[in-house]
N, C-alpha and C. Protein backbone atom coordinates (compact mmCIF):
# COMPACT_ATOMS: atom_id res chain seq x y z
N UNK A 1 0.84 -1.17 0.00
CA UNK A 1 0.00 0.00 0.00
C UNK A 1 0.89 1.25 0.00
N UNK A 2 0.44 2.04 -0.99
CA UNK A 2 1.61 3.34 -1.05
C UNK A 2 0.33 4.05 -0.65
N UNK A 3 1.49 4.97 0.34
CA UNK A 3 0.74 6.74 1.12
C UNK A 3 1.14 7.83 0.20
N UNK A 4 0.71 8.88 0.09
CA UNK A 4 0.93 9.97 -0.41
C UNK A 4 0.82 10.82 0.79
N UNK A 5 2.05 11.70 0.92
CA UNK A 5 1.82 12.80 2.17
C UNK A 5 2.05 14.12 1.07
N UNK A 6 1.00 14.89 1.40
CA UNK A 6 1.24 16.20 0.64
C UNK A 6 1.37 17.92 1.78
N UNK A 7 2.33 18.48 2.08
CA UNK A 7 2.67 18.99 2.89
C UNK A 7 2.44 20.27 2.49
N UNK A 8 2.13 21.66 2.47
CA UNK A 8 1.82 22.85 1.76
C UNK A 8 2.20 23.87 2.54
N UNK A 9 3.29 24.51 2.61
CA UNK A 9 3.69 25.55 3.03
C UNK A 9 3.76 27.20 2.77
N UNK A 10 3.23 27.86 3.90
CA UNK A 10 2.62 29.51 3.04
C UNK A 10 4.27 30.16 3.53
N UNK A 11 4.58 30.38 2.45
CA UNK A 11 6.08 31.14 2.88
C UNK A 11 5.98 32.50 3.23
N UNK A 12 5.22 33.03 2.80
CA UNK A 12 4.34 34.52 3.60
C UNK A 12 4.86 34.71 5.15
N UNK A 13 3.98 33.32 5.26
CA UNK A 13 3.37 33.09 7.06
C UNK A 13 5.04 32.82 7.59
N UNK A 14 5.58 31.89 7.13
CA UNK A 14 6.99 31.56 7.64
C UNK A 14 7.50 32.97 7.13
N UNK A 15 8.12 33.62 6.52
CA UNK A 15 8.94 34.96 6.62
C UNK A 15 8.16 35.80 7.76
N UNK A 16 6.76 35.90 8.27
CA UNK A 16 6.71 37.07 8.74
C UNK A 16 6.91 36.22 10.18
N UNK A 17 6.78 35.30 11.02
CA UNK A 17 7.34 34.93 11.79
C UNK A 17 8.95 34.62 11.95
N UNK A 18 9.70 34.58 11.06
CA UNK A 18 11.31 34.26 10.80
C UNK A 18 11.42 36.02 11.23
N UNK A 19 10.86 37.00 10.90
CA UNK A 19 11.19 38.22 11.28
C UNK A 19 10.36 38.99 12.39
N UNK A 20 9.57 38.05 13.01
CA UNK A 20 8.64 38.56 14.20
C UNK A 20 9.83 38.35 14.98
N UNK A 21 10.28 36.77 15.05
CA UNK A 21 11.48 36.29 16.10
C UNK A 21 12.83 37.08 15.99
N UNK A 22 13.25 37.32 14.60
CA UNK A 22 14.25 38.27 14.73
C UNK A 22 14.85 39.27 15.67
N UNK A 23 13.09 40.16 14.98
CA UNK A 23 13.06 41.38 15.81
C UNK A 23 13.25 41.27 17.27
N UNK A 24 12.46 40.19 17.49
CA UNK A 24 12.45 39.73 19.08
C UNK A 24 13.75 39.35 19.81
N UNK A 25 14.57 38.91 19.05
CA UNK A 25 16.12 38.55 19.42
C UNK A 25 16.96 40.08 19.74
N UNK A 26 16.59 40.81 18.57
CA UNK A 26 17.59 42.02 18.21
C UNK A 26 17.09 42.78 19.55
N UNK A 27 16.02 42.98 19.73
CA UNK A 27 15.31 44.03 21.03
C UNK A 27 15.95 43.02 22.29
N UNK A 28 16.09 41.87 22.79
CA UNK A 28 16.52 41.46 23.56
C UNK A 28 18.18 41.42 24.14
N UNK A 29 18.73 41.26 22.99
CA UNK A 29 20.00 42.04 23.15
C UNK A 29 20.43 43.19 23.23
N UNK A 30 19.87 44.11 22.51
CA UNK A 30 19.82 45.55 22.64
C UNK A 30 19.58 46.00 24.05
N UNK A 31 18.54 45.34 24.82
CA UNK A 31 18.10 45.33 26.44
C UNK A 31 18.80 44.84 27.50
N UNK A 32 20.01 43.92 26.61
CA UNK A 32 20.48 43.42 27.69
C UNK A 32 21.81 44.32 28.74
N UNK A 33 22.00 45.14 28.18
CA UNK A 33 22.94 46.46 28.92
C UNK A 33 21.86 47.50 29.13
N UNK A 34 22.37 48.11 29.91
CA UNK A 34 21.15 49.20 30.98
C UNK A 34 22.61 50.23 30.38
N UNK A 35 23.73 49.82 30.59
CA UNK A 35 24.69 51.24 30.22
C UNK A 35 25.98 50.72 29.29
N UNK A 36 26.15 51.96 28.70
CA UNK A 36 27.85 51.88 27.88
C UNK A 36 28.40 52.36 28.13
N UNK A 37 29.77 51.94 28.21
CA UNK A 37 30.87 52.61 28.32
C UNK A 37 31.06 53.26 27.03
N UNK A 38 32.10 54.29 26.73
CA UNK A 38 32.58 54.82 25.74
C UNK A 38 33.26 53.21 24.19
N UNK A 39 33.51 52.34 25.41
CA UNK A 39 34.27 51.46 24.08
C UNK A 39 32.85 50.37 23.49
N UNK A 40 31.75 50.42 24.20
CA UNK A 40 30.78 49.56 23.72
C UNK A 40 29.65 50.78 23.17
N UNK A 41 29.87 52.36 23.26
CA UNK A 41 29.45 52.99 22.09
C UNK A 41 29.77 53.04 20.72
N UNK A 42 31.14 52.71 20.93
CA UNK A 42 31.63 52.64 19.47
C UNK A 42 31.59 51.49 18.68
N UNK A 43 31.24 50.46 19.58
CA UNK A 43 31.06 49.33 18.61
C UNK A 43 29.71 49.22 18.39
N UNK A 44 28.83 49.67 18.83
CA UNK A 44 27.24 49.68 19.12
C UNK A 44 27.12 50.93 17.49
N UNK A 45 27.63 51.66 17.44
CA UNK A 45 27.17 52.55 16.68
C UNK A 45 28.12 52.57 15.24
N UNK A 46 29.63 51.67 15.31
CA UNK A 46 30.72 51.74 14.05
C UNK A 46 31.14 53.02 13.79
N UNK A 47 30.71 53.07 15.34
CA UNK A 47 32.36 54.65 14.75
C UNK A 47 33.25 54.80 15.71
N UNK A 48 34.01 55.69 15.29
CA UNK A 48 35.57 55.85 16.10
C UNK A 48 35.73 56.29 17.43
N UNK A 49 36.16 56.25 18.42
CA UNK A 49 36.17 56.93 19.25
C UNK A 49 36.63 58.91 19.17
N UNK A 50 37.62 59.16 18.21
CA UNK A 50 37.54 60.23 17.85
C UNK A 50 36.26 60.92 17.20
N UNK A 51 36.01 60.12 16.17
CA UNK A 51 34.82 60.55 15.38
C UNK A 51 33.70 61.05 16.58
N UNK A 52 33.35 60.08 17.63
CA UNK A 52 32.78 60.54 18.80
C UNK A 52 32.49 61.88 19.72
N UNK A 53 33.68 61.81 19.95
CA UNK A 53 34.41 62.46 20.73
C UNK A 53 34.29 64.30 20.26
N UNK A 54 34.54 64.47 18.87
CA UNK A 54 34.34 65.16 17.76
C UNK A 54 32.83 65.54 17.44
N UNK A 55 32.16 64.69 16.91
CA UNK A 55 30.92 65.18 16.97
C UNK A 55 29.82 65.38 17.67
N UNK A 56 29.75 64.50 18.54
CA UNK A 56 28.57 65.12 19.98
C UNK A 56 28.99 64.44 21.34
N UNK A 57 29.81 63.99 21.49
CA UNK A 57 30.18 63.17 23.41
C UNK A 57 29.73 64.37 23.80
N UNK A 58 30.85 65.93 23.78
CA UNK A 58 30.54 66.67 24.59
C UNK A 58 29.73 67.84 24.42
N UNK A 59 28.60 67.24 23.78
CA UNK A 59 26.78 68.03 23.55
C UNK A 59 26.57 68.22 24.39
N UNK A 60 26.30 69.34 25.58
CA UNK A 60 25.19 69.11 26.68
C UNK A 60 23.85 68.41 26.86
N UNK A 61 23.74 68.27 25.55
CA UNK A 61 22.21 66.94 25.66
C UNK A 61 22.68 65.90 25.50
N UNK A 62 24.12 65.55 25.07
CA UNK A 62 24.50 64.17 25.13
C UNK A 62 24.34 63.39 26.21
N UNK A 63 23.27 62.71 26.33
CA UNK A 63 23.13 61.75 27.69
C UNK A 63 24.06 61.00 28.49
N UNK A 64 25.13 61.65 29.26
CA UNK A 64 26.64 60.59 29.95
C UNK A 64 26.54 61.12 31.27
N UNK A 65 27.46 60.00 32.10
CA UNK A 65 27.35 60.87 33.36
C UNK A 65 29.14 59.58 33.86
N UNK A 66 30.49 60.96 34.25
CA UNK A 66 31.04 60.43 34.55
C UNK A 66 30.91 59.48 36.08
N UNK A 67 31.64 58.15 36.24
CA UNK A 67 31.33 58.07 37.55
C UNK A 67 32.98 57.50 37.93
N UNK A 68 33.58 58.35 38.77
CA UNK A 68 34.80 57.76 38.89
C UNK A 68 35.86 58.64 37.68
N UNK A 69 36.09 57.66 37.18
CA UNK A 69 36.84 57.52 36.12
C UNK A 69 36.63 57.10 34.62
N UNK A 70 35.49 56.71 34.24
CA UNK A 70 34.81 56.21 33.73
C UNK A 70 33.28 56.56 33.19
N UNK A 71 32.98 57.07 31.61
CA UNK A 71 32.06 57.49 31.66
C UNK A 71 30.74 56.53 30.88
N UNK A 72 29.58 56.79 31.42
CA UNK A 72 28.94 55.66 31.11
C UNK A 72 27.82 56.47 30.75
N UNK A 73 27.32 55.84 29.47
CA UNK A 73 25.46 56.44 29.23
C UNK A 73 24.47 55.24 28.98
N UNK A 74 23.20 55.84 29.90
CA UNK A 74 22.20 55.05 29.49
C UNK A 74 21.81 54.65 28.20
N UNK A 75 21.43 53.06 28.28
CA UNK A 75 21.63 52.57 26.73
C UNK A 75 20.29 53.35 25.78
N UNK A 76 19.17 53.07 26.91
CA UNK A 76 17.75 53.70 25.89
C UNK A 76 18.09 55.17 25.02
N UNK A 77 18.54 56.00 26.60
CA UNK A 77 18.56 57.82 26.29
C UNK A 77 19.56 57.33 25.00
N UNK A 78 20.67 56.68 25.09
CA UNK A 78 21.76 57.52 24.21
C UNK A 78 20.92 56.75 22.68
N UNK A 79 20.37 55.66 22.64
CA UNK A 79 20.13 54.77 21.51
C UNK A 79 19.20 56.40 20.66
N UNK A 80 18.26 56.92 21.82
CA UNK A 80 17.28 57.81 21.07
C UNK A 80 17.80 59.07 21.03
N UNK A 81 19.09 59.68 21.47
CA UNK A 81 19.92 60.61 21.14
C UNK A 81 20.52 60.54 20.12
N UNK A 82 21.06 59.38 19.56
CA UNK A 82 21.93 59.04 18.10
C UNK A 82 20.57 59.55 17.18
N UNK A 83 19.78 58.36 17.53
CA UNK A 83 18.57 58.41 16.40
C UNK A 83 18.29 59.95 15.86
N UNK A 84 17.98 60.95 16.97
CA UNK A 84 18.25 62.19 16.58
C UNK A 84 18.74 63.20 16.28
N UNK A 85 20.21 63.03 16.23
CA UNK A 85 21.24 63.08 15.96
C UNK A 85 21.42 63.38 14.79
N UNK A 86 21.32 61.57 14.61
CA UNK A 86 21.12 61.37 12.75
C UNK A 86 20.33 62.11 11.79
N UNK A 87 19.21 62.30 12.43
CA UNK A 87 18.35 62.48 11.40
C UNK A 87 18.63 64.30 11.17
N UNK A 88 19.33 64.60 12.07
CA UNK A 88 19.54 65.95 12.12
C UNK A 88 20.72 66.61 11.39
N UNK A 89 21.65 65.44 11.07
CA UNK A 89 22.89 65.33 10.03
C UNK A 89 22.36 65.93 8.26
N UNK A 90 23.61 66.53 7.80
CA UNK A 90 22.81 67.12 6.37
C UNK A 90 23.22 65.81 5.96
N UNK A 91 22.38 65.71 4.32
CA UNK A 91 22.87 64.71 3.94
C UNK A 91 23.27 65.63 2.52
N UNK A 92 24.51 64.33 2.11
CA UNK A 92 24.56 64.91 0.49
C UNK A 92 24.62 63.66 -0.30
């Protein structure tokens, strides 16, 4: 006796869950630091520490607060400080 199994997959449905979970990964890591140091801004964002340093560290709205020796910013404030930042950059 031969079976026939016929299996039908909506690839729609699988991509928008393959990128529901994504997202869900990327926001979970992103959450998982409450603060940065100066050397996990620069890898968080791919730029230099000069480049930094240079264009807004020392903004007065730049969200940092030394403690010690060591300066650290909240991950949310600074994530939504770049964001505006950026968008505030000319472009050419």
């Amino acid at each position: 006796m031969n079976s026939i199994i016929t299996v039908s997959i909506d690839k729609a449905e699988i991509e928008r869950l393959v990128q529901k979970e994504i997202k869900a990964q990327i926001q979970e890591i992103n959450s998982d630091l409450i603060f940065w140091d100066l050397k996990e801004l620069c890898r968080r964002t791919c730029m230099s520490r000069s480049f930094i340093l240079e264009q807004f560290f020392y903004h007065p709205d730049f969200p940092k607060y030394k403690v010690g020796t060591k300066w650290l910013m909240p991950s949310k404030e600074t994530e939504e400080y770049l964001n505006t930042w950026l968008k505030q950059q000319p472009r050419s």
